[in-house]
N, C-alpha and C. Protein backbone atom coordinates (compact mmCIF):
# COMPACT_ATOMS: atom_id res chain seq x y z
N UNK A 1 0.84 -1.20 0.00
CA UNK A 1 0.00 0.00 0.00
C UNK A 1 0.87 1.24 0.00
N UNK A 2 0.30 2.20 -0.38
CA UNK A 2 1.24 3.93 -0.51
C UNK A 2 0.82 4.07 0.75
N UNK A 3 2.42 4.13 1.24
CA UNK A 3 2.85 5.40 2.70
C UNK A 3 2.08 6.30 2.96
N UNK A 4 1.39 6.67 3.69
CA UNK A 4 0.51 8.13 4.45
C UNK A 4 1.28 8.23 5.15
N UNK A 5 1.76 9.41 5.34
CA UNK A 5 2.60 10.21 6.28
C UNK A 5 1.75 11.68 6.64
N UNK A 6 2.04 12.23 7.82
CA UNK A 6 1.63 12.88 8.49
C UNK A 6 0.17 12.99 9.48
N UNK A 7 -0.65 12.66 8.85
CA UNK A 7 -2.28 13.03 9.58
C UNK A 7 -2.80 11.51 9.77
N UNK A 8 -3.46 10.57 10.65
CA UNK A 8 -4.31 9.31 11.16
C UNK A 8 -5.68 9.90 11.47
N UNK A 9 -6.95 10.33 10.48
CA UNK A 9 -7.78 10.37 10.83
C UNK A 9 -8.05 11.43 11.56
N UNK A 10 -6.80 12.83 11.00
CA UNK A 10 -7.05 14.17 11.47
C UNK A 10 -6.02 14.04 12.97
N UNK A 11 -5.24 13.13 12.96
CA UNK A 11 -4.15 13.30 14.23
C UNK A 11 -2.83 12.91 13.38
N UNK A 12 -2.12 13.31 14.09
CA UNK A 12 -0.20 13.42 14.21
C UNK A 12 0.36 12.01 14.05
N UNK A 13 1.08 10.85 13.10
CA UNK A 13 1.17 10.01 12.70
C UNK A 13 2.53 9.92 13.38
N UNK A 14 2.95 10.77 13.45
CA UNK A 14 4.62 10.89 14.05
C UNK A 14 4.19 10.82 15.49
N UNK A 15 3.34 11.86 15.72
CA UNK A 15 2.99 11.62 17.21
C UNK A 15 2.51 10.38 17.87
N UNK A 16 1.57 9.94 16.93
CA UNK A 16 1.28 7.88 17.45
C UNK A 16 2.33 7.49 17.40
N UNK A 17 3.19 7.49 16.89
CA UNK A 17 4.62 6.60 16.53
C UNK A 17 4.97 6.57 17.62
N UNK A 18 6.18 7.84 18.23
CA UNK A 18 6.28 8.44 19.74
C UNK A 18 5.59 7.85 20.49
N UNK A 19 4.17 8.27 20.88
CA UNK A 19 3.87 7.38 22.16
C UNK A 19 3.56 5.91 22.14
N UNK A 20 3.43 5.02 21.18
CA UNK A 20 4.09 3.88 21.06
C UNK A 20 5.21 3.02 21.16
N UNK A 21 6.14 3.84 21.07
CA UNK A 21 7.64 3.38 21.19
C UNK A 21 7.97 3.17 22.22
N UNK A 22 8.84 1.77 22.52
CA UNK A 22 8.96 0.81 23.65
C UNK A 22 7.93 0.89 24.72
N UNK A 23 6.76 0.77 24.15
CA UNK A 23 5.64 0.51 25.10
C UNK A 23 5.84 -1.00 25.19
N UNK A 24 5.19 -1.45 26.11
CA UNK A 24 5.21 -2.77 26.53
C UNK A 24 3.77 -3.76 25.81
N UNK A 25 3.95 -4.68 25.42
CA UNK A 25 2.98 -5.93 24.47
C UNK A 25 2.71 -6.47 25.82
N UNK A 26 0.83 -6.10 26.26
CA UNK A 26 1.07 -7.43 27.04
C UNK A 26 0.16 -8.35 26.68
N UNK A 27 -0.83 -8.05 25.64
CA UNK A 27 -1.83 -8.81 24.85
C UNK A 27 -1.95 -8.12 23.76
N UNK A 28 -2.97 -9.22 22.96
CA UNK A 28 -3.72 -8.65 22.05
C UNK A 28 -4.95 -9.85 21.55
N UNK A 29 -6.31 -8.58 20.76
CA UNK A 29 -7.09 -9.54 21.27
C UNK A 29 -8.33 -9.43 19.77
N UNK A 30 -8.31 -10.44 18.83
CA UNK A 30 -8.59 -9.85 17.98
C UNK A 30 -10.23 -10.33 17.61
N UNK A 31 -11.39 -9.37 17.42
CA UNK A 31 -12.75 -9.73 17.08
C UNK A 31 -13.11 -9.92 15.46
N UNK A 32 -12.92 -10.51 14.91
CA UNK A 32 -13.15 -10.82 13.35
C UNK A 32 -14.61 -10.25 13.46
N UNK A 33 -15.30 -10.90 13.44
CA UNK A 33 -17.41 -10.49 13.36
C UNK A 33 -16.72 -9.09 13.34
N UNK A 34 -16.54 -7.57 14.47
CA UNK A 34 -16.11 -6.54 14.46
C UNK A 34 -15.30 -6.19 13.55
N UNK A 35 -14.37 -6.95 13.71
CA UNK A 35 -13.44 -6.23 12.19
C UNK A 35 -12.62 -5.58 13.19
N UNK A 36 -12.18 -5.38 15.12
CA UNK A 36 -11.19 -4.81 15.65
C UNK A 36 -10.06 -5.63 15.86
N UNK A 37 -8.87 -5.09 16.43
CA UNK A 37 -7.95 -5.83 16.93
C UNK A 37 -7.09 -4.58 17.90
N UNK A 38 -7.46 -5.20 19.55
CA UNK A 38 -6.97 -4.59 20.29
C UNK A 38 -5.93 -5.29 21.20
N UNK A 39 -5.15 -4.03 21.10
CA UNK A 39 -3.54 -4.21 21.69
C UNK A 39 -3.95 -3.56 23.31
N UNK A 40 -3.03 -4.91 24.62
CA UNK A 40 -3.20 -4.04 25.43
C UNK A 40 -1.68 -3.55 25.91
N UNK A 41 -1.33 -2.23 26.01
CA UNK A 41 0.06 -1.84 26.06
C UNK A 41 -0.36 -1.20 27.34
N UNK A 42 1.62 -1.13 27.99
CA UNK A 42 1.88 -0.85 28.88
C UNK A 42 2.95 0.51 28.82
N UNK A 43 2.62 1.86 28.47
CA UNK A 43 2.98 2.90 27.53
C UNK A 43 3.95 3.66 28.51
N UNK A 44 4.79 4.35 28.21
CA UNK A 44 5.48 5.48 28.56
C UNK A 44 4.68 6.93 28.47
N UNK A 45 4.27 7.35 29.54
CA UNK A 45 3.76 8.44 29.31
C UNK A 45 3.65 9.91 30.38
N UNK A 46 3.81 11.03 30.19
CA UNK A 46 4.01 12.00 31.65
C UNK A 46 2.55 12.80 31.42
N UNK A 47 2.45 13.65 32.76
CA UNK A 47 1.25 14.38 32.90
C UNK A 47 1.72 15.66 32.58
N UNK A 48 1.00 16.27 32.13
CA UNK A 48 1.53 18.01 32.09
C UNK A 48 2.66 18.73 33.58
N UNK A 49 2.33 18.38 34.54
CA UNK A 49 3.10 18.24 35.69
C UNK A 49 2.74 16.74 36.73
N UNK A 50 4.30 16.73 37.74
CA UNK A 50 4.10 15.99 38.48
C UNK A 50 4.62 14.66 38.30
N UNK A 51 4.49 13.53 38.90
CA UNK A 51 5.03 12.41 38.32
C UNK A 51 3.95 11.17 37.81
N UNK A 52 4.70 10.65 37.25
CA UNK A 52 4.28 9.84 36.14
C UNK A 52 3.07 9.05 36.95
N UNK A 53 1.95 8.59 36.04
CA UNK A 53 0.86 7.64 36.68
C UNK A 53 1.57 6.26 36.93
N UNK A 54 0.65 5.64 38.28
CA UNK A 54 0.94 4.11 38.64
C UNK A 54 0.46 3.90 37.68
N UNK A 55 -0.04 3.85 37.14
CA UNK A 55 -1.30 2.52 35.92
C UNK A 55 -0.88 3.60 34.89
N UNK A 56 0.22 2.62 34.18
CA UNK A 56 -0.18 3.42 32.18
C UNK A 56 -0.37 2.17 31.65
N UNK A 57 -0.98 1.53 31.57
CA UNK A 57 -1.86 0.65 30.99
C UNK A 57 -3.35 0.47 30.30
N UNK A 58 -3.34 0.97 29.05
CA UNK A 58 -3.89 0.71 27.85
C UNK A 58 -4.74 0.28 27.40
N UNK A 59 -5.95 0.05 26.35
CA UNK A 59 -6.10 -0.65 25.55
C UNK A 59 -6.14 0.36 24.31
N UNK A 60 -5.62 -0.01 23.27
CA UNK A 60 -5.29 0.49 21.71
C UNK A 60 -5.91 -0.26 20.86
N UNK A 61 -7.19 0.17 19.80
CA UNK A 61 -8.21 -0.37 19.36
C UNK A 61 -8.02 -0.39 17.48
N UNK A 62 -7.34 -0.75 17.07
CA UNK A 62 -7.41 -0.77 15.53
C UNK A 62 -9.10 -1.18 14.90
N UNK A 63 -10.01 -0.15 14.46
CA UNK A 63 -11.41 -0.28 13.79
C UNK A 63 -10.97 -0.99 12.31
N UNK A 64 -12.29 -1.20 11.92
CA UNK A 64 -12.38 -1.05 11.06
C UNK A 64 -11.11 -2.31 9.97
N UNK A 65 -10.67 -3.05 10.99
CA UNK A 65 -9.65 -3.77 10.48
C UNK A 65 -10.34 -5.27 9.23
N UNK A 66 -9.66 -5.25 8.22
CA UNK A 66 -9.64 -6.01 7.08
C UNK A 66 -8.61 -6.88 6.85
N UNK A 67 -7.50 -6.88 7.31
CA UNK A 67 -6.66 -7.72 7.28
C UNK A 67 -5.91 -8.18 8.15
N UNK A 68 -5.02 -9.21 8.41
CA UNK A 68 -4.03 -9.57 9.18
C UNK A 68 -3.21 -10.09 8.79
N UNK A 69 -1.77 -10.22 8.52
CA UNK A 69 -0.78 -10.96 8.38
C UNK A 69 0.53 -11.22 9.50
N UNK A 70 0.68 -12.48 9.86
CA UNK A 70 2.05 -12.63 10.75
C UNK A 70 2.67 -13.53 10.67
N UNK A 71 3.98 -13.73 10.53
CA UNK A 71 5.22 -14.32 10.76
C UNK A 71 5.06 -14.77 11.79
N UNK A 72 5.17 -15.98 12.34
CA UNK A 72 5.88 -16.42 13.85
C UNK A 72 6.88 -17.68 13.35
N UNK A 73 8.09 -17.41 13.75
CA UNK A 73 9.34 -18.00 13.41
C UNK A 73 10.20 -18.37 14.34
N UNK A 74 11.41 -18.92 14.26
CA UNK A 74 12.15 -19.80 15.00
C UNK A 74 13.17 -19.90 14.63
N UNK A 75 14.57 -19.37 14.99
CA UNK A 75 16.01 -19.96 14.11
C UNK A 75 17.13 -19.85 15.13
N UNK A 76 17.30 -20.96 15.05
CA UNK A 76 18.30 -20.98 16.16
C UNK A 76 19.58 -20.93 15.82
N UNK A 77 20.43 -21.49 16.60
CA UNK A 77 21.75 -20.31 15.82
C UNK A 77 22.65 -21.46 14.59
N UNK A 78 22.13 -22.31 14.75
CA UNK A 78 22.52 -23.52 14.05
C UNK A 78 21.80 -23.72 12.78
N UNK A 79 20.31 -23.05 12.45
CA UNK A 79 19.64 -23.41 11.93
C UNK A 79 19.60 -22.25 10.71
N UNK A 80 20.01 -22.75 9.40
CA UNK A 80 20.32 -22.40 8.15
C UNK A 80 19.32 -21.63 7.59
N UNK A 81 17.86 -21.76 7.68
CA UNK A 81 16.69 -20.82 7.43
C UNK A 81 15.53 -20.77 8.64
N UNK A 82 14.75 -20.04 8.86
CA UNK A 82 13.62 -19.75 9.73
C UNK A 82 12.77 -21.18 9.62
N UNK A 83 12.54 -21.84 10.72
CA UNK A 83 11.28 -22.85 10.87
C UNK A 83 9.83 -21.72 11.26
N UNK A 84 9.26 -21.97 10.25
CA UNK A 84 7.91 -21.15 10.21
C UNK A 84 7.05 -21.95 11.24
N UNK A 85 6.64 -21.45 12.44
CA UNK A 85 5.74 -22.08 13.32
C UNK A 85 4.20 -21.74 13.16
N UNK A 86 3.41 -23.25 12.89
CA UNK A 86 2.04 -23.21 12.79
C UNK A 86 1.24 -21.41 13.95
N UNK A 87 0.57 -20.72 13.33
CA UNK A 87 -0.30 -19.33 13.92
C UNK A 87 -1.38 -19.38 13.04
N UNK A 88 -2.67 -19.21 13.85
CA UNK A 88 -3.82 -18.53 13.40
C UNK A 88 -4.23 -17.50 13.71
N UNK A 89 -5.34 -16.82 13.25
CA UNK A 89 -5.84 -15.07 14.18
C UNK A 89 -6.30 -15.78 15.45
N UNK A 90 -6.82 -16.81 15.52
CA UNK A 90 -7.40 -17.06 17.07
C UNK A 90 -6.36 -17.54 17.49
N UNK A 91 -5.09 -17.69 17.44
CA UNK A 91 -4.08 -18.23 18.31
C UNK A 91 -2.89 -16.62 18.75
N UNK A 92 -3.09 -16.15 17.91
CA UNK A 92 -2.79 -14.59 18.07
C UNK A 92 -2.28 -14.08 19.79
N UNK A 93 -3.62 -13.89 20.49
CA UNK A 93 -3.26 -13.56 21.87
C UNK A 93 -1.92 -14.65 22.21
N UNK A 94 -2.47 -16.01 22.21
CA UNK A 94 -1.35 -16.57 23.41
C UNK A 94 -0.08 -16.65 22.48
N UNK A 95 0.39 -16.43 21.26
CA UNK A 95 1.57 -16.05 20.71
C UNK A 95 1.94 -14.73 21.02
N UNK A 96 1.25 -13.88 21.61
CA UNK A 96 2.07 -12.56 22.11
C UNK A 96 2.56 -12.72 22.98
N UNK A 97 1.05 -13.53 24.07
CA UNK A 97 1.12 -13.44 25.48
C UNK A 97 2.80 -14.34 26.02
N UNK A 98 3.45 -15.26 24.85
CA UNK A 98 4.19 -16.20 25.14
C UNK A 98 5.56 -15.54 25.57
N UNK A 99 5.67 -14.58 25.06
CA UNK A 99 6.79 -13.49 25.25
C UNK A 99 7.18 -12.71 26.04
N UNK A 100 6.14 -12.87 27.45
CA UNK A 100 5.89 -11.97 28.22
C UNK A 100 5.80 -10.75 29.02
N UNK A 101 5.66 -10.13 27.76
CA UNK A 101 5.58 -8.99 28.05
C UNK A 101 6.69 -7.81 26.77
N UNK A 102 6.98 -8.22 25.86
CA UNK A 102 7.74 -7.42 24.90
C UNK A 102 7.68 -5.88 24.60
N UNK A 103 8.80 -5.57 24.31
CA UNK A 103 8.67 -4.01 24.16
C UNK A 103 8.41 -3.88 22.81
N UNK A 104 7.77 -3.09 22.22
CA UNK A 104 7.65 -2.47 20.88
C UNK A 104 8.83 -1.47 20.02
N UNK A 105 9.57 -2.39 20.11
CA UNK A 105 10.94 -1.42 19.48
C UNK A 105 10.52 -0.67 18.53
N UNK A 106 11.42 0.34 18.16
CA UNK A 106 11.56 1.28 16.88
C UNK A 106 10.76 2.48 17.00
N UNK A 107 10.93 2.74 15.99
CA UNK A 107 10.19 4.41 16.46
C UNK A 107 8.91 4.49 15.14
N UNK A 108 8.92 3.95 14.42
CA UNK A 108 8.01 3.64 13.20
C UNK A 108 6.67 2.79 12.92
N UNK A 109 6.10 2.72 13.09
CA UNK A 109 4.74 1.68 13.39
C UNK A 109 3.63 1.57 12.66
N UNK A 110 3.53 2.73 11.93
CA UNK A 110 2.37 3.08 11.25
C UNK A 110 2.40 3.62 9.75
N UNK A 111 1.42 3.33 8.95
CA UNK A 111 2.02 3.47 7.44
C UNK A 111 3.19 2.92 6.74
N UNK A 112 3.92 1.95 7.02
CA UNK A 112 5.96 1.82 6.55
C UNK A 112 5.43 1.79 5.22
N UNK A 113 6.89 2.10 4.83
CA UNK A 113 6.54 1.48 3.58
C UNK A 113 6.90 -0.37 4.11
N UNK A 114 6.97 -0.93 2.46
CA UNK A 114 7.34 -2.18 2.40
C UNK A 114 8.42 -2.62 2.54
N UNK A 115 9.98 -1.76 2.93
CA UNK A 115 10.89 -2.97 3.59
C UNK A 115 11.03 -4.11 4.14
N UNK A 116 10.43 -3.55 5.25
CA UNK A 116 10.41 -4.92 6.16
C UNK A 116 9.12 -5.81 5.69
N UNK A 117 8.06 -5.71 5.33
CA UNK A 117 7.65 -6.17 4.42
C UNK A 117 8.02 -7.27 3.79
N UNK A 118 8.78 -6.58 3.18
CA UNK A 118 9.17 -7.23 1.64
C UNK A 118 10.23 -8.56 2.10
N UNK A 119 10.88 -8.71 3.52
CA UNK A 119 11.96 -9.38 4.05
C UNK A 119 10.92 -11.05 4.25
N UNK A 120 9.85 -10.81 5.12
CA UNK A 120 9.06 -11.33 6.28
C UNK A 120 7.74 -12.07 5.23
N UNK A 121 7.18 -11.21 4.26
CA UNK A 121 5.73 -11.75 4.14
C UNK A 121 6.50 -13.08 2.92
N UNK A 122 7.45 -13.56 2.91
CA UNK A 122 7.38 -14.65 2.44
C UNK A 122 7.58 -15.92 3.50
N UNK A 123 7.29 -15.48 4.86
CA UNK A 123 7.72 -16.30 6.10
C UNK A 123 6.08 -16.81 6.51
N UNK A 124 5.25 -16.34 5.98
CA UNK A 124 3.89 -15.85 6.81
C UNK A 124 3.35 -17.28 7.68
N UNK A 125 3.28 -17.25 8.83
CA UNK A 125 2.00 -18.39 9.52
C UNK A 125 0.76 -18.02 8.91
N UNK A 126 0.14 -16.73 8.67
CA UNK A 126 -1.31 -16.84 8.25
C UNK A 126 -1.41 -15.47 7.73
N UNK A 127 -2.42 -15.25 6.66
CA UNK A 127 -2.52 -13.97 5.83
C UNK A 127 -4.20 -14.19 5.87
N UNK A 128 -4.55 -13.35 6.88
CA UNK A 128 -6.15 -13.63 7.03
C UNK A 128 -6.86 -12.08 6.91
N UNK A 129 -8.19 -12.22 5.95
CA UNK A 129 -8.91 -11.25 5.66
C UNK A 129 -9.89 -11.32 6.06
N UNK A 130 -10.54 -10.47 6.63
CA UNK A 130 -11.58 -10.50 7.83
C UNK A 130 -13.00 -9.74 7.05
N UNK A 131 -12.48 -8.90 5.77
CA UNK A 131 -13.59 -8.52 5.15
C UNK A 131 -13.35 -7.65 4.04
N UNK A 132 -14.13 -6.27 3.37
CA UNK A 132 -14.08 -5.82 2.50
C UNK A 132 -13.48 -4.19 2.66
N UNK A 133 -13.57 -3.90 4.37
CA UNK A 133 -13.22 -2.78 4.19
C UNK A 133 -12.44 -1.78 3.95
N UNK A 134 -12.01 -0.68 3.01
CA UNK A 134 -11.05 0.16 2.75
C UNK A 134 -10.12 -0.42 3.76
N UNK A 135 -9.13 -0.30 3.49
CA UNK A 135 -7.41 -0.26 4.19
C UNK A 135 -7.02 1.61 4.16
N UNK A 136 -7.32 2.33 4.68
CA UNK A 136 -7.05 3.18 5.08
C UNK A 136 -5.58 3.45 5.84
N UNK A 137 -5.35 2.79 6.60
CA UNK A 137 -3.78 2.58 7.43
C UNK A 137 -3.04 1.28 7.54
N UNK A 138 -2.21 0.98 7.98
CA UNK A 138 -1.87 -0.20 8.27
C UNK A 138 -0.61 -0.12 9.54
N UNK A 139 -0.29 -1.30 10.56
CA UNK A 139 0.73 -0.76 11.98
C UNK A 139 0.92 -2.43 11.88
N UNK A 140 2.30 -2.17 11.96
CA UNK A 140 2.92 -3.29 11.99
C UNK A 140 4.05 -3.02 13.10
N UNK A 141 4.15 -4.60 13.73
CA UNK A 141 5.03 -4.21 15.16
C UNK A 141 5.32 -5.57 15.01
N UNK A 142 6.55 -6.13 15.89
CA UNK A 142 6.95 -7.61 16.38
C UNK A 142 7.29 -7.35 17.67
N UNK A 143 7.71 -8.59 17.89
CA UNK A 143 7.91 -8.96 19.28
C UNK A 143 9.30 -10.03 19.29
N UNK A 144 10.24 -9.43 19.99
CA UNK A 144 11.63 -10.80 20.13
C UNK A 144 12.11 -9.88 21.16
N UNK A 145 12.76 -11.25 22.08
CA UNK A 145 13.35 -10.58 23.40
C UNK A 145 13.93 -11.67 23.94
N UNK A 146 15.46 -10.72 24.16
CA UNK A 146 16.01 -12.03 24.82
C UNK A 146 16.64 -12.88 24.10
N UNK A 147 17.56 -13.97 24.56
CA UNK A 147 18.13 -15.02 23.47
C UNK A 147 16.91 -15.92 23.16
N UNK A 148 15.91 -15.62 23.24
CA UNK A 148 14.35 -16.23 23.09
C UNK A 148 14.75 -16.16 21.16
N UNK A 149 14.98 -17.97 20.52
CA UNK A 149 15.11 -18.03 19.32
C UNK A 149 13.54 -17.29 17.94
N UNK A 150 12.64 -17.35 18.79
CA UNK A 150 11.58 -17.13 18.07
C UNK A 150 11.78 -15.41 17.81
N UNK A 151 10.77 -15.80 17.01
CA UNK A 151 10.47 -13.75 16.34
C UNK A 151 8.33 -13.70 15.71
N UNK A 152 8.40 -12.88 16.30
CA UNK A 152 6.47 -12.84 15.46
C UNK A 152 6.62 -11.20 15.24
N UNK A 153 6.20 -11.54 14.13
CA UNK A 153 6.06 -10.14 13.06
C UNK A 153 4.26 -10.31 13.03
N UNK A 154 3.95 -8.81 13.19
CA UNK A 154 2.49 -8.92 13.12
C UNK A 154 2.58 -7.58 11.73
N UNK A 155 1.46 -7.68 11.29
CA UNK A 155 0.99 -6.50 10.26
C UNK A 155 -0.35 -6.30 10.33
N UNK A 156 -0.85 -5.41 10.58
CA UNK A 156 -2.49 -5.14 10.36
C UNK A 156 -3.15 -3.53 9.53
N UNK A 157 -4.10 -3.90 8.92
CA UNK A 157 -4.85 -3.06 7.63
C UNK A 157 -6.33 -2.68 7.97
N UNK A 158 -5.93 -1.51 8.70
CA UNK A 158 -7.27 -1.16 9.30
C UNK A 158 -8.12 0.30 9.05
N UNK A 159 -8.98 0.89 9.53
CA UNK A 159 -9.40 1.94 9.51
C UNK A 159 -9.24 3.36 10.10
N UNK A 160 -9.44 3.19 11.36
CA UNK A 160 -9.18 3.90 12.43
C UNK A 160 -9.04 3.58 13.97
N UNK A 161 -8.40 4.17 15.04
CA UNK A 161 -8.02 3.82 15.99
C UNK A 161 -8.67 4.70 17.26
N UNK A 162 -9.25 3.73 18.17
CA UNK A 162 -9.77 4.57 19.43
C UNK A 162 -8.22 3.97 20.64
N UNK A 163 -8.53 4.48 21.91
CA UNK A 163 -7.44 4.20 22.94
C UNK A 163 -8.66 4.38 24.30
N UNK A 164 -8.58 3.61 25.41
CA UNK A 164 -8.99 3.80 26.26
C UNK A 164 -8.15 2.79 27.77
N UNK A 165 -8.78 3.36 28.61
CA UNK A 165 -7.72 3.04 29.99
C UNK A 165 -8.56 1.97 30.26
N UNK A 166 -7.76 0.94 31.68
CA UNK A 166 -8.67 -0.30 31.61
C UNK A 166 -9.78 -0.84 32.28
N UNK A 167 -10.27 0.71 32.53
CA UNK A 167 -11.59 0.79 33.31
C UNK A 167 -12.65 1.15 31.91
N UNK A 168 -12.06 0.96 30.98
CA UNK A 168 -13.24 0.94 29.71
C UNK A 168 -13.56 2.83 29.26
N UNK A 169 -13.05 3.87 29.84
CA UNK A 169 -12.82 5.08 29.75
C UNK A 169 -11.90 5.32 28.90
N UNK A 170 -12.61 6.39 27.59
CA UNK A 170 -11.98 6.92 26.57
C UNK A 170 -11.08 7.99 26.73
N UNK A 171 -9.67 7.30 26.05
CA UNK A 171 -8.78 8.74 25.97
C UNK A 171 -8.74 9.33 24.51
N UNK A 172 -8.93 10.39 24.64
CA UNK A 172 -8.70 11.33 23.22
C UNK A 172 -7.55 11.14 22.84
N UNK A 173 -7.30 10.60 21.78
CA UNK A 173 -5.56 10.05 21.07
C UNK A 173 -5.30 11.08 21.02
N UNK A 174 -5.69 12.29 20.87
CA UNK A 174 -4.71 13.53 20.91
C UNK A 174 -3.71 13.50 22.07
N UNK A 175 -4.66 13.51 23.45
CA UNK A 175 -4.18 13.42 24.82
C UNK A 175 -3.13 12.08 24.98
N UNK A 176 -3.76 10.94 24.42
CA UNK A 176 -2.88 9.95 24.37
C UNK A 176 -1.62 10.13 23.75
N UNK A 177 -1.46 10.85 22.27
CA UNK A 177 -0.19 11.18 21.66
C UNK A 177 0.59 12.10 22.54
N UNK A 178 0.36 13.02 23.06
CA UNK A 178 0.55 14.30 24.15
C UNK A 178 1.41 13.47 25.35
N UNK A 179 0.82 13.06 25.53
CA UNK A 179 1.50 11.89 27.06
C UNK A 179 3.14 11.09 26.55
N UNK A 180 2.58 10.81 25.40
CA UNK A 180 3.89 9.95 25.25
C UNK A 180 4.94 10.97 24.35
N UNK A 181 4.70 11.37 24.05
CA UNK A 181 5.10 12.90 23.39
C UNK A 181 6.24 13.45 24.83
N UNK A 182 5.48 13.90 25.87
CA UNK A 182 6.10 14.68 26.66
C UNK A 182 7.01 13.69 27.74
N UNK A 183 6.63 12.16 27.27
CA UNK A 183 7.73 11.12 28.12
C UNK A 183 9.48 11.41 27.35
N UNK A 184 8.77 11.26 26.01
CA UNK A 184 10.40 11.19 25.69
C UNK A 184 11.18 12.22 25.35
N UNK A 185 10.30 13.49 24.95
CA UNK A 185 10.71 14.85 25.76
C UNK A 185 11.83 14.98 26.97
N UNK A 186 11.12 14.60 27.78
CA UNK A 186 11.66 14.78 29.18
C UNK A 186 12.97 13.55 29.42
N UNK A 187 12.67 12.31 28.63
CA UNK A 187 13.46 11.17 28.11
C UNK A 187 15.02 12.01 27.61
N UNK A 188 15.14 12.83 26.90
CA UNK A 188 15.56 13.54 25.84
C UNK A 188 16.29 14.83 26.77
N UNK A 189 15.69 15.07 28.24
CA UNK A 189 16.31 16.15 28.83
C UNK A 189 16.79 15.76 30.21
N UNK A 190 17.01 13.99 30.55
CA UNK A 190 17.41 13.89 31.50
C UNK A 190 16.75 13.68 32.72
N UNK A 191 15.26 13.94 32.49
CA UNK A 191 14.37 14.35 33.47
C UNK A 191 14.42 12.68 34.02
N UNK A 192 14.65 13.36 35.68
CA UNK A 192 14.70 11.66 36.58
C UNK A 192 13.01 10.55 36.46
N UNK A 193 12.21 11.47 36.00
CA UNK A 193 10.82 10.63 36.34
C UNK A 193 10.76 9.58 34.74
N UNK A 194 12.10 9.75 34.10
CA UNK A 194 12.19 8.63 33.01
C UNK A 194 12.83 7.31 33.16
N UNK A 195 13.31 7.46 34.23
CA UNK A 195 14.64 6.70 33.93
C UNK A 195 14.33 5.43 34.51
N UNK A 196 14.00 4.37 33.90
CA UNK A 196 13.80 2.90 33.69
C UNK A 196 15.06 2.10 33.13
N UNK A 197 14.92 0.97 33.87
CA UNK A 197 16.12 -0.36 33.75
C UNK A 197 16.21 -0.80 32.43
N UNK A 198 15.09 -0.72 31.59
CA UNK A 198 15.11 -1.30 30.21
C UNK A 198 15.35 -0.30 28.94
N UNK A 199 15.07 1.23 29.34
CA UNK A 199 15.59 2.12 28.45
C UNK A 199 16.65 2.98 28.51
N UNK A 200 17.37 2.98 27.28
CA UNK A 200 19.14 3.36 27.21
C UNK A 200 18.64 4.96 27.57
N UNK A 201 19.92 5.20 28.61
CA UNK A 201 19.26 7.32 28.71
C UNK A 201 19.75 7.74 27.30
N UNK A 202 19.71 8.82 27.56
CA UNK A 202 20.31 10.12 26.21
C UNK A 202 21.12 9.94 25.63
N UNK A 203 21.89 10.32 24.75
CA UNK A 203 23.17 10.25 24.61
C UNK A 203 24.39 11.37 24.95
């Protein structure tokens, strides 16, 4: 599909990117009949003042979704090409959940082009279409951690995206982009209310 860059449905595409980045995978949960597929992340994010919330924990709602494709693979260090491991969309959750808990590397997530793409979709466990609707966006993320030999590449082709906390309360993705926006901001200036065991400081 052609790259969209800049605007998601009248919001900041760079800005979703940002507050996505090294958020934490701790599910995902996908409704075919609906056509959603929701991610529940464990996000980096600050308040306009003050320190950071106990609970940044998530749910991230891809609408409107039409497709799915993922890789789940295996290569160990001996092993000459990828063993493609049996995945379906209903096996989905407990192939995330198996990882426990993965960060969402990179800073890119939404719209790519086809690089990585172009590496992976000849690996695929399953290329499943859920229906007819426009592909409007598409967010692709994996999961590998650890000398853990496996790798799952996910890709999804969807519409639009809601976010809400896990009392079922809507956050305005603006506010949501804003939060993670001003984590790595402050990420970026040293500020002590960042500084976590799993992310490299500044340079």
């Amino acid at each position: 599909m052609t790259a969209h860059r800049g605007l998601l449905d009248g919001l900041d595409i760079t800005g979703l990117n940002t507050a996505l980045s090294e958020a934490t995978c701790l599910g995902v949960d996908v409704d075919a009949a609906a056509g959603t597929l929701r991610l529940e992340l464990d996000v980096l994010t600050l308040p306009v003042d003050g320190p950071p919330p106990d609970d940044c924990d998530v749910y991230l709602t891809l609408t409107g979704v039409s497709r799915i494709a993922a890789s789940f693979r295996m290569q160990r260090w001996d092993d000459l090409e990828p063993v493609i491991l049996p995945l379906t969309v209903d096996g989905l959750h407990d192939a995330v959940s198996s990882f426990g808990g993965g960060a969402l590397h990179g800073w890119e997530f939404l719209d790519l082009d086809d690089k990585a793409w172009t590496q992976w979709r000849k690996l695929l466990s399953f290329d499943t279409t859920l229906g007819d609707r426009p592909a409007a966006h598409m967010l692709e993320f994996s999961q590998e951690e650890g000398i853990d030999p496996r790798e799952l590449d996910v890709r999804v082709w969807f519409e639009g995206v809601t976010v809400q906390d896990k009392q079922g309360n809507d956050i305005p993705v603006d506010e949501f982009i804003a939060g993670g926006v001003r984590w790595w901001k402050a990420h970026d200036a040293n500020d002590p209310r960042t500084q976590k065991p799993n992310i490299v400081p500044p340079l």
